[in-house]
PDB file of N, CA and C in Angstrom:
ATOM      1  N   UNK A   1     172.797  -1.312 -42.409  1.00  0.00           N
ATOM      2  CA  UNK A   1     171.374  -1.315 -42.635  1.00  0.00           C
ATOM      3  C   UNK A   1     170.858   0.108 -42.446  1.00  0.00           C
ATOM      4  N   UNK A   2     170.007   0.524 -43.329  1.00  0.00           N
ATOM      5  CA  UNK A   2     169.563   1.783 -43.074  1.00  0.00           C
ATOM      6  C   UNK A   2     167.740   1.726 -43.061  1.00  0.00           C
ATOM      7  N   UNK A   3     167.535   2.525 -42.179  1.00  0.00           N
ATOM      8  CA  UNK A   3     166.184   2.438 -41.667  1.00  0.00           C
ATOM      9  C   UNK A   3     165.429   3.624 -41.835  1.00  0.00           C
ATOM     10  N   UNK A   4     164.426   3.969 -41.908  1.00  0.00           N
ATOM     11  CA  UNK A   4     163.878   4.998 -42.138  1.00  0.00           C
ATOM     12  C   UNK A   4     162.330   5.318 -41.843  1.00  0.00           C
ATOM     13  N   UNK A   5     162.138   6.324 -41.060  1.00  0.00           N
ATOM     14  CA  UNK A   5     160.293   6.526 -40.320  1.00  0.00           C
ATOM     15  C   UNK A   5     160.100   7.788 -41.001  1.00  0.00           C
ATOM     16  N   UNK A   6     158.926   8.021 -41.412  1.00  0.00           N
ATOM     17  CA  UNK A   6     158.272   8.688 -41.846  1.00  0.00           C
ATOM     18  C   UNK A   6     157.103   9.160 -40.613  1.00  0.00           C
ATOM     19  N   UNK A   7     156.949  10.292 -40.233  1.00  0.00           N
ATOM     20  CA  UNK A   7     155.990  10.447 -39.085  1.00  0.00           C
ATOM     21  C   UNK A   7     155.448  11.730 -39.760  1.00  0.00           C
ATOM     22  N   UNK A   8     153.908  12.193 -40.179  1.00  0.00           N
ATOM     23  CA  UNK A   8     153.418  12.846 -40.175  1.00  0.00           C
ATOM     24  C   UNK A   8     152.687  13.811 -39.034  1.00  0.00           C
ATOM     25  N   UNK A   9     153.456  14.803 -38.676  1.00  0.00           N
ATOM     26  CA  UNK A   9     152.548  15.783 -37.314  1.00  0.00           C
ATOM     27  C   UNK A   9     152.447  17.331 -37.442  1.00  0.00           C
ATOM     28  N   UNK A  10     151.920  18.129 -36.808  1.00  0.00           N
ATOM     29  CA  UNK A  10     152.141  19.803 -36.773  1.00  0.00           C
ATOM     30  C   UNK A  10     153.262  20.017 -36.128  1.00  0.00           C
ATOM     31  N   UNK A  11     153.966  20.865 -36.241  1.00  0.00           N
ATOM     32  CA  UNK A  11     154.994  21.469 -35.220  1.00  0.00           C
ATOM     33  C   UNK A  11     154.437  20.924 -33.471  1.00  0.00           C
ATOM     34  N   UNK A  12     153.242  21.592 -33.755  1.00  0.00           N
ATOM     35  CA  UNK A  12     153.038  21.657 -32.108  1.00  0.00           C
ATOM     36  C   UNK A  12     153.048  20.349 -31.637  1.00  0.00           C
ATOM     37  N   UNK A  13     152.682  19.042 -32.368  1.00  0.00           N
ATOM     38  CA  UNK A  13     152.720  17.622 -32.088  1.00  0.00           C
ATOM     39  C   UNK A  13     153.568  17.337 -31.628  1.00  0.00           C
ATOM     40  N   UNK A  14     154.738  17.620 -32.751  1.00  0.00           N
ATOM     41  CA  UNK A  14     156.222  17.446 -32.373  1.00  0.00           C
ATOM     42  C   UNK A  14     156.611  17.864 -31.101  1.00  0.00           C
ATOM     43  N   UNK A  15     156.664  18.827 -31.070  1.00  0.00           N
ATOM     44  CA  UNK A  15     156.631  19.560 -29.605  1.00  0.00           C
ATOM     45  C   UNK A  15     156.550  18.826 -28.272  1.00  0.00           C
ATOM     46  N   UNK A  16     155.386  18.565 -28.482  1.00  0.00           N
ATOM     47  CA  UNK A  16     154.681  17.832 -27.513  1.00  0.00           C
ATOM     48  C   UNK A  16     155.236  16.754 -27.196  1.00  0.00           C
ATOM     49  N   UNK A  17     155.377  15.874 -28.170  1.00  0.00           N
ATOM     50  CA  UNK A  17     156.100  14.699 -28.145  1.00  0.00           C
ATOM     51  C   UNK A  17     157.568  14.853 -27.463  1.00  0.00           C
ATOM     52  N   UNK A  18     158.247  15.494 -28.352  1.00  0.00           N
ATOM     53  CA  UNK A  18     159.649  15.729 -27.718  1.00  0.00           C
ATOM     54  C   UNK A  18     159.695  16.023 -26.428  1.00  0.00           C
ATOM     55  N   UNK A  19     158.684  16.716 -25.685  1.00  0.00           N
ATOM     56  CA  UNK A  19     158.979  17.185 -24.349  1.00  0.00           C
ATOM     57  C   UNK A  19     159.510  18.765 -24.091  1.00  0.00           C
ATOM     58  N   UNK A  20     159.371  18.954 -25.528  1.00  0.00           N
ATOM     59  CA  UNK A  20     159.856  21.042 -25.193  1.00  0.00           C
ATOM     60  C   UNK A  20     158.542  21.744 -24.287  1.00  0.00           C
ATOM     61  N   UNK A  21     158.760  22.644 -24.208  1.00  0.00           N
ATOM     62  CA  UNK A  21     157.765  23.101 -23.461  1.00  0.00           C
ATOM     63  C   UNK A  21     157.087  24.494 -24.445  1.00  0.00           C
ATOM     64  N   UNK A  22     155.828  24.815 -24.023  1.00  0.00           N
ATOM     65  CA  UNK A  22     155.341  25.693 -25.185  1.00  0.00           C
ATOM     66  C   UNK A  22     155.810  26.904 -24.876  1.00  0.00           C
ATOM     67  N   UNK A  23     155.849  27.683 -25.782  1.00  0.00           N
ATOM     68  CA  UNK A  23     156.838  29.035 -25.601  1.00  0.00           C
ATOM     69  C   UNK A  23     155.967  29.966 -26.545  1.00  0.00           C
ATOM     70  N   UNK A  24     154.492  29.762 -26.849  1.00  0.00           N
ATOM     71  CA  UNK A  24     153.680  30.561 -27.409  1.00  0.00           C
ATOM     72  C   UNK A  24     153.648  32.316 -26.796  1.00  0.00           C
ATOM     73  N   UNK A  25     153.278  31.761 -24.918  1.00  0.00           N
ATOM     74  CA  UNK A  25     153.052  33.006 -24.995  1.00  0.00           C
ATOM     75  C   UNK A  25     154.110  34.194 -24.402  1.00  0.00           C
ATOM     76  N   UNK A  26     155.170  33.553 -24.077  1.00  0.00           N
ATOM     77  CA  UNK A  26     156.417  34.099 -24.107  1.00  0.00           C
ATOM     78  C   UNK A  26     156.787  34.903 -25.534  1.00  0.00           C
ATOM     79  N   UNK A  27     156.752  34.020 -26.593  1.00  0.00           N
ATOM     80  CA  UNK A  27     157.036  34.536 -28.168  1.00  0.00           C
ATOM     81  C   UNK A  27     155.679  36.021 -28.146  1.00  0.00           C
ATOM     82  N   UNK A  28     154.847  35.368 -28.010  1.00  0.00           N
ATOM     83  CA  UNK A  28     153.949  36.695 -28.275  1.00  0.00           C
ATOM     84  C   UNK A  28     153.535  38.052 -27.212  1.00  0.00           C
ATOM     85  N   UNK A  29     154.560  37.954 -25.859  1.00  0.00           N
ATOM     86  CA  UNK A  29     155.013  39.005 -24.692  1.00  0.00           C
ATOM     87  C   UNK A  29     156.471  39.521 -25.452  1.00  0.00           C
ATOM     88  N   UNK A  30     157.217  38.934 -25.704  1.00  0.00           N
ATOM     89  CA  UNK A  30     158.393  39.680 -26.695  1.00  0.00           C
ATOM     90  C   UNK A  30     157.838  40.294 -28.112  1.00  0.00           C
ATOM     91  N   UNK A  31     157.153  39.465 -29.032  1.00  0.00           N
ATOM     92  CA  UNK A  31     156.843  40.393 -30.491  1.00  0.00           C
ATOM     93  C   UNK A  31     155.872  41.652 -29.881  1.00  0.00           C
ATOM     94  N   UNK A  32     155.017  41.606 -28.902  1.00  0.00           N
ATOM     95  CA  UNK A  32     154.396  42.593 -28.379  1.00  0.00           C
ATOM     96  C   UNK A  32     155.147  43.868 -27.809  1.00  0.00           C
ATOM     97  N   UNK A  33     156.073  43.755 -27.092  1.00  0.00           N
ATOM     98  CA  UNK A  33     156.972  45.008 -26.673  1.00  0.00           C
ATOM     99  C   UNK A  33     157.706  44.896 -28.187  1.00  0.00           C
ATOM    100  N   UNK A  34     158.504  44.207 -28.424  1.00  0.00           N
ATOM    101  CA  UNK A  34     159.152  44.704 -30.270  1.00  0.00           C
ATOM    102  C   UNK A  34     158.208  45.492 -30.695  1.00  0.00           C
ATOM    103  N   UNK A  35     157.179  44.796 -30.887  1.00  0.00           N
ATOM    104  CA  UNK A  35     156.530  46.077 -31.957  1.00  0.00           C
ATOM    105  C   UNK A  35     156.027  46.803 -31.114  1.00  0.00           C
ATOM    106  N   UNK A  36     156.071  47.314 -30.287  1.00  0.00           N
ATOM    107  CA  UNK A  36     155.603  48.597 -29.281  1.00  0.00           C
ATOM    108  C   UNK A  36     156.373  49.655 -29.227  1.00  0.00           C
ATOM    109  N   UNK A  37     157.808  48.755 -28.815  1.00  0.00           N
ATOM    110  CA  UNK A  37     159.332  49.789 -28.609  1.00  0.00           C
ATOM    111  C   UNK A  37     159.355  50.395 -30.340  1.00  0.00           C
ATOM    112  N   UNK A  38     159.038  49.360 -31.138  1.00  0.00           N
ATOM    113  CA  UNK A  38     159.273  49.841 -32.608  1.00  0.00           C
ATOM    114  C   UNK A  38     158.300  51.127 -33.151  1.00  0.00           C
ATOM    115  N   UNK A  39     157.282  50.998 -32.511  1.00  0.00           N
ATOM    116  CA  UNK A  39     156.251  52.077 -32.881  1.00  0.00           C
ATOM    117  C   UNK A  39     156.528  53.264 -32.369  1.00  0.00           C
ATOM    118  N   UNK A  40     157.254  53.280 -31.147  1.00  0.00           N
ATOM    119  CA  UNK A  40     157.517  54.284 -30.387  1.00  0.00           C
ATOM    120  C   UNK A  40     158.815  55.191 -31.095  1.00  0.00           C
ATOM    121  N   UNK A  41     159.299  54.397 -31.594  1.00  0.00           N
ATOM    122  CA  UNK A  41     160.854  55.054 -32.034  1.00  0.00           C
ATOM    123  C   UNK A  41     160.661  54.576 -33.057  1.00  0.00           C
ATOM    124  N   UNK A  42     159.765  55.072 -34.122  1.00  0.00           N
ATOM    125  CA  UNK A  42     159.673  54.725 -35.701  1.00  0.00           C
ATOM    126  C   UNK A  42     160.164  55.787 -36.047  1.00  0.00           C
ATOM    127  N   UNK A  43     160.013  57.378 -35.801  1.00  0.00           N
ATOM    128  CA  UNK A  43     160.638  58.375 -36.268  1.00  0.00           C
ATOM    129  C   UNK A  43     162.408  57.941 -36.655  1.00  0.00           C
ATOM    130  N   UNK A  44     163.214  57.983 -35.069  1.00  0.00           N
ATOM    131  CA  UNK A  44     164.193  57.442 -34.869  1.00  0.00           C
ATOM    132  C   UNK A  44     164.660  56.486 -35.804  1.00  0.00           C
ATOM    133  N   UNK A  45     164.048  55.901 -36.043  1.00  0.00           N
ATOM    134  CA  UNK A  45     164.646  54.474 -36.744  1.00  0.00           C
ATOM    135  C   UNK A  45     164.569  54.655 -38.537  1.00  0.00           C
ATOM    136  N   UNK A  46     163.585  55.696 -38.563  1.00  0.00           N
ATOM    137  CA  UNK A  46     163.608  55.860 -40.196  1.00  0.00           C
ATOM    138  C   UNK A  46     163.986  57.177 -40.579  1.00  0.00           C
ATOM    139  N   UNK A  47     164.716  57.633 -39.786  1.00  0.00           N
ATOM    140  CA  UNK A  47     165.305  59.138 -40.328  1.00  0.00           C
ATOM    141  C   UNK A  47     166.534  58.762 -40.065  1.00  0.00           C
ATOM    142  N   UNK A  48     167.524  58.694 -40.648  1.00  0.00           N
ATOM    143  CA  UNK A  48     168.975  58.401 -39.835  1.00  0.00           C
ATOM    144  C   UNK A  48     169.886  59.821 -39.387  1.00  0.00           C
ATOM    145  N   UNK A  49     169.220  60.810 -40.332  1.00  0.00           N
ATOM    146  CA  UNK A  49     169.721  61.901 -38.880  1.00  0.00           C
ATOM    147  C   UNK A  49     169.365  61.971 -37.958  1.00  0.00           C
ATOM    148  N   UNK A  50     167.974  61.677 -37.617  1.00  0.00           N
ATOM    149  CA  UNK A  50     167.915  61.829 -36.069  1.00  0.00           C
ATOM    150  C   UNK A  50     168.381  60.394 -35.250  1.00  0.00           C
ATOM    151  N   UNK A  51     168.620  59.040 -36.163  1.00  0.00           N
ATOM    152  CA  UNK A  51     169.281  58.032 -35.756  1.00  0.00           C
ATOM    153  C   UNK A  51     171.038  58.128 -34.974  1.00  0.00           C
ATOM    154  N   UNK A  52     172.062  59.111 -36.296  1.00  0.00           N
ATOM    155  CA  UNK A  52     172.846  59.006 -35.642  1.00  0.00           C
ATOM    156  C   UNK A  52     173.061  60.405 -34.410  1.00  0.00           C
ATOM    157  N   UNK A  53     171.835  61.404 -34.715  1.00  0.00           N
ATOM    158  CA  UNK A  53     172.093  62.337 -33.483  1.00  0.00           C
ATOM    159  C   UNK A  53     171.921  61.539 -32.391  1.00  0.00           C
ATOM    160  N   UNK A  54     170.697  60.339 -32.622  1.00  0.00           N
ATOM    161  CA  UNK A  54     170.896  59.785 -31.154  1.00  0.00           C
ATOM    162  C   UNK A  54     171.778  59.032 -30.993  1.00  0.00           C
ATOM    163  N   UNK A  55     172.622  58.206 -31.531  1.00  0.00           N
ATOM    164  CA  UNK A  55     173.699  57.380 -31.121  1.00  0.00           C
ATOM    165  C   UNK A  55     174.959  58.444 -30.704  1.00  0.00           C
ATOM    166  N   UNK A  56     175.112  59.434 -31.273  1.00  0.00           N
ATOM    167  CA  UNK A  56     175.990  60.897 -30.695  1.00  0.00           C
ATOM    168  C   UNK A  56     175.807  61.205 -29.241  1.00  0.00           C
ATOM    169  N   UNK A  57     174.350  61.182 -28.924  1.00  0.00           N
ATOM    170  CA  UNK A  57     174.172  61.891 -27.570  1.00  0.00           C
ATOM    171  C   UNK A  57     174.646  60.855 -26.611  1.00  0.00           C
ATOM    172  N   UNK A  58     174.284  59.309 -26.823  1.00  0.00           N
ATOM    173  CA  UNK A  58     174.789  58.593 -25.913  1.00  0.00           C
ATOM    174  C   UNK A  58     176.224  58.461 -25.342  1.00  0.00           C
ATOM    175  N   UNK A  59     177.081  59.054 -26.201  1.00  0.00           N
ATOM    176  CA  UNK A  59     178.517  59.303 -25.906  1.00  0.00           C
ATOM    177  C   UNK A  59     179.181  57.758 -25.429  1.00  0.00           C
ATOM    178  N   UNK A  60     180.271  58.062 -24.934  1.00  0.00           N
ATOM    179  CA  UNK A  60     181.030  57.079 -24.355  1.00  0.00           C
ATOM    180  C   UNK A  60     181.232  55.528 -25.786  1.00  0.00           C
ATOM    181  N   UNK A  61     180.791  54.961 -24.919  1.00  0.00           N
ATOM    182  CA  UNK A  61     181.406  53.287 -25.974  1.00  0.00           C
ATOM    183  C   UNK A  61     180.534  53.284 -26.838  1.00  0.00           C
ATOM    184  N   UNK A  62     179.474  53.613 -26.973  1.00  0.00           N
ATOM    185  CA  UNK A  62     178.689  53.616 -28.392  1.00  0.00           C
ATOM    186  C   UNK A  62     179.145  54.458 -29.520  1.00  0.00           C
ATOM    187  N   UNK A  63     179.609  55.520 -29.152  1.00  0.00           N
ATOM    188  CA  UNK A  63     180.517  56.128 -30.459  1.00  0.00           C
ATOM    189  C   UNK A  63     181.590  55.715 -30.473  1.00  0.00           C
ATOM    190  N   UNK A  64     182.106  54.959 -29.691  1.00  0.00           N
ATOM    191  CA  UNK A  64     183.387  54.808 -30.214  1.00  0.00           C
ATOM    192  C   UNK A  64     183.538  53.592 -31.010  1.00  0.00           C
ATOM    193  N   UNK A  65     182.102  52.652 -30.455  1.00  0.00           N
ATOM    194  CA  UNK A  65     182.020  51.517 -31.351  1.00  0.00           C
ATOM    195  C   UNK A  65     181.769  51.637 -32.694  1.00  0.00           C
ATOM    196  N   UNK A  66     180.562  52.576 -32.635  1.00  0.00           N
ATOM    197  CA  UNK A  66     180.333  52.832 -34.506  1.00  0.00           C
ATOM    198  C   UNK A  66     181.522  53.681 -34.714  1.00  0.00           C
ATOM    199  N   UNK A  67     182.224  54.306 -34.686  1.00  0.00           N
ATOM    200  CA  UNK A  67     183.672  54.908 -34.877  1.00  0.00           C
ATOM    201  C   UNK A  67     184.743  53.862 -35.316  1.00  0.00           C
ATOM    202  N   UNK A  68     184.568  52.313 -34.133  1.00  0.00           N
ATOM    203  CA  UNK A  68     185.395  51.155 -34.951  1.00  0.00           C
ATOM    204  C   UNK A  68     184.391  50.337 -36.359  1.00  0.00           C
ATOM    205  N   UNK A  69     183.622  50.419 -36.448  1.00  0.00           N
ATOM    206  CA  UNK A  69     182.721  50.072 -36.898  1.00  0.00           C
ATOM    207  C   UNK A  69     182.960  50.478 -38.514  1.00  0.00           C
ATOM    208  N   UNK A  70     182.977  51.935 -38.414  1.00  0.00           N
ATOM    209  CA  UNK A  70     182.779  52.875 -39.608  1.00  0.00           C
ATOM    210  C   UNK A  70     184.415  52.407 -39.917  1.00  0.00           C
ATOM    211  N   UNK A  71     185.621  52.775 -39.792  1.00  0.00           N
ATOM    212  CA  UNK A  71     187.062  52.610 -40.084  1.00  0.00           C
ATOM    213  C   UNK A  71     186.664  51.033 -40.306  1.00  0.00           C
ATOM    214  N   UNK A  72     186.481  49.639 -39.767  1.00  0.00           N
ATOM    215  CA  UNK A  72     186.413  48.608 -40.128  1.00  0.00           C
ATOM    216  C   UNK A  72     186.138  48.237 -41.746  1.00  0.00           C
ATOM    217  N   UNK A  73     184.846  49.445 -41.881  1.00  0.00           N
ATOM    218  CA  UNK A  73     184.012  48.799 -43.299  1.00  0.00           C
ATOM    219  C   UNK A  73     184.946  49.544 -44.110  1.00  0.00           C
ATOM    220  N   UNK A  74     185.349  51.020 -44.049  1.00  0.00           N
ATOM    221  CA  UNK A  74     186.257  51.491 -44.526  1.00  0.00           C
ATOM    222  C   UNK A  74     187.893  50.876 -45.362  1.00  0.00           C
ATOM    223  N   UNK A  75     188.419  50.218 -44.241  1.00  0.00           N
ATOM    224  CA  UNK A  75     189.345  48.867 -44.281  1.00  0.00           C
ATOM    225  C   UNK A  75     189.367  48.298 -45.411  1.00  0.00           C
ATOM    226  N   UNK A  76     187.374  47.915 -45.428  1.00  0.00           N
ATOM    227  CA  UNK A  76     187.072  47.007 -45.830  1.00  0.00           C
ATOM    228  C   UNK A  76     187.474  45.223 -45.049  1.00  0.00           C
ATOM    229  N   UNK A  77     187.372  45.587 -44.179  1.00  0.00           N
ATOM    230  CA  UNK A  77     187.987  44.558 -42.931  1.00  0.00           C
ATOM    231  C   UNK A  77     187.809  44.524 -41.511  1.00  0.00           C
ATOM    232  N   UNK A  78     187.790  43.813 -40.507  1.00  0.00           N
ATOM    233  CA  UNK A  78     188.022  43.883 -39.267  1.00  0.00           C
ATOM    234  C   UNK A  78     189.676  44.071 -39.072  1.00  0.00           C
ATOM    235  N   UNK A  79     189.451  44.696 -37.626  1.00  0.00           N
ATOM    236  CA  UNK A  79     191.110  45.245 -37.157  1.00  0.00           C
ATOM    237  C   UNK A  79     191.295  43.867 -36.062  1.00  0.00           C
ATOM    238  N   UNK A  80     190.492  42.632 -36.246  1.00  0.00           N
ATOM    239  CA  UNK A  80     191.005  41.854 -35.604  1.00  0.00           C
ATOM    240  C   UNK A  80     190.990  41.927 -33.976  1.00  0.00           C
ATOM    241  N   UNK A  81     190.715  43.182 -33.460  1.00  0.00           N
ATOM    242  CA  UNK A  81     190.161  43.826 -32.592  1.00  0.00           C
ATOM    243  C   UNK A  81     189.555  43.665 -31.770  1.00  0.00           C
ATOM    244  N   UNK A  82     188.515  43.176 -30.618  1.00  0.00           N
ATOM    245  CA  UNK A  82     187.709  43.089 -30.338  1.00  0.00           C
ATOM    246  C   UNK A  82     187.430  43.235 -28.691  1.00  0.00           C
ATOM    247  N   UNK A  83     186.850  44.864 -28.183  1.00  0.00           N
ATOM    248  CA  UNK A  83     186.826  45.057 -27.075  1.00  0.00           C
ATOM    249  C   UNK A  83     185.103  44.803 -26.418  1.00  0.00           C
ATOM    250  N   UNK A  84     185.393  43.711 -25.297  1.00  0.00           N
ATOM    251  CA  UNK A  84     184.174  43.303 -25.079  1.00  0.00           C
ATOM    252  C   UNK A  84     184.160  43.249 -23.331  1.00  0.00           C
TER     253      UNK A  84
END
């Protein structure tokens, strides 16, 4: 036998109903620093020379990751690899 409900509601109804809890203003304390951190480092983020000078200066495992990174796409493949 197959049965079938049709329930018309908003998201937030649903919500409600189910028992989730609201996560409005959590969502809008995170998109608020995103787009803050993003405004701040818009230069950074849309010049990619000064993108990868900064991933250079950080040294250590970040270059060496885009270093596996770059040889991977190169490949055209993963090395199966994976240091975590």
């Amino acid at each position: 036998m197959k049965f079938t409900v049709n329930v018309e509601c908003t998201p937030v109804e649903a919500r409600q109903f189910m028992g989730l809890p609201d996560v409005t203003s959590i969502n809008e304390t995170f998109m608020n620093s995103l787009e803050e951190k993003t405004r701040d480092n818009i230069d950074t983020i849309t010049d990619p020379h000064k993108y990868f000078e900064n991933m250079m200066t950080m040294g250590g495992k970040n270059f060496e990751t885009m270093q596996a990174m770059f040889a991977a796409m190169m490949s055209g493949g993963t090395s199966g690899k994976h240091d975590n």
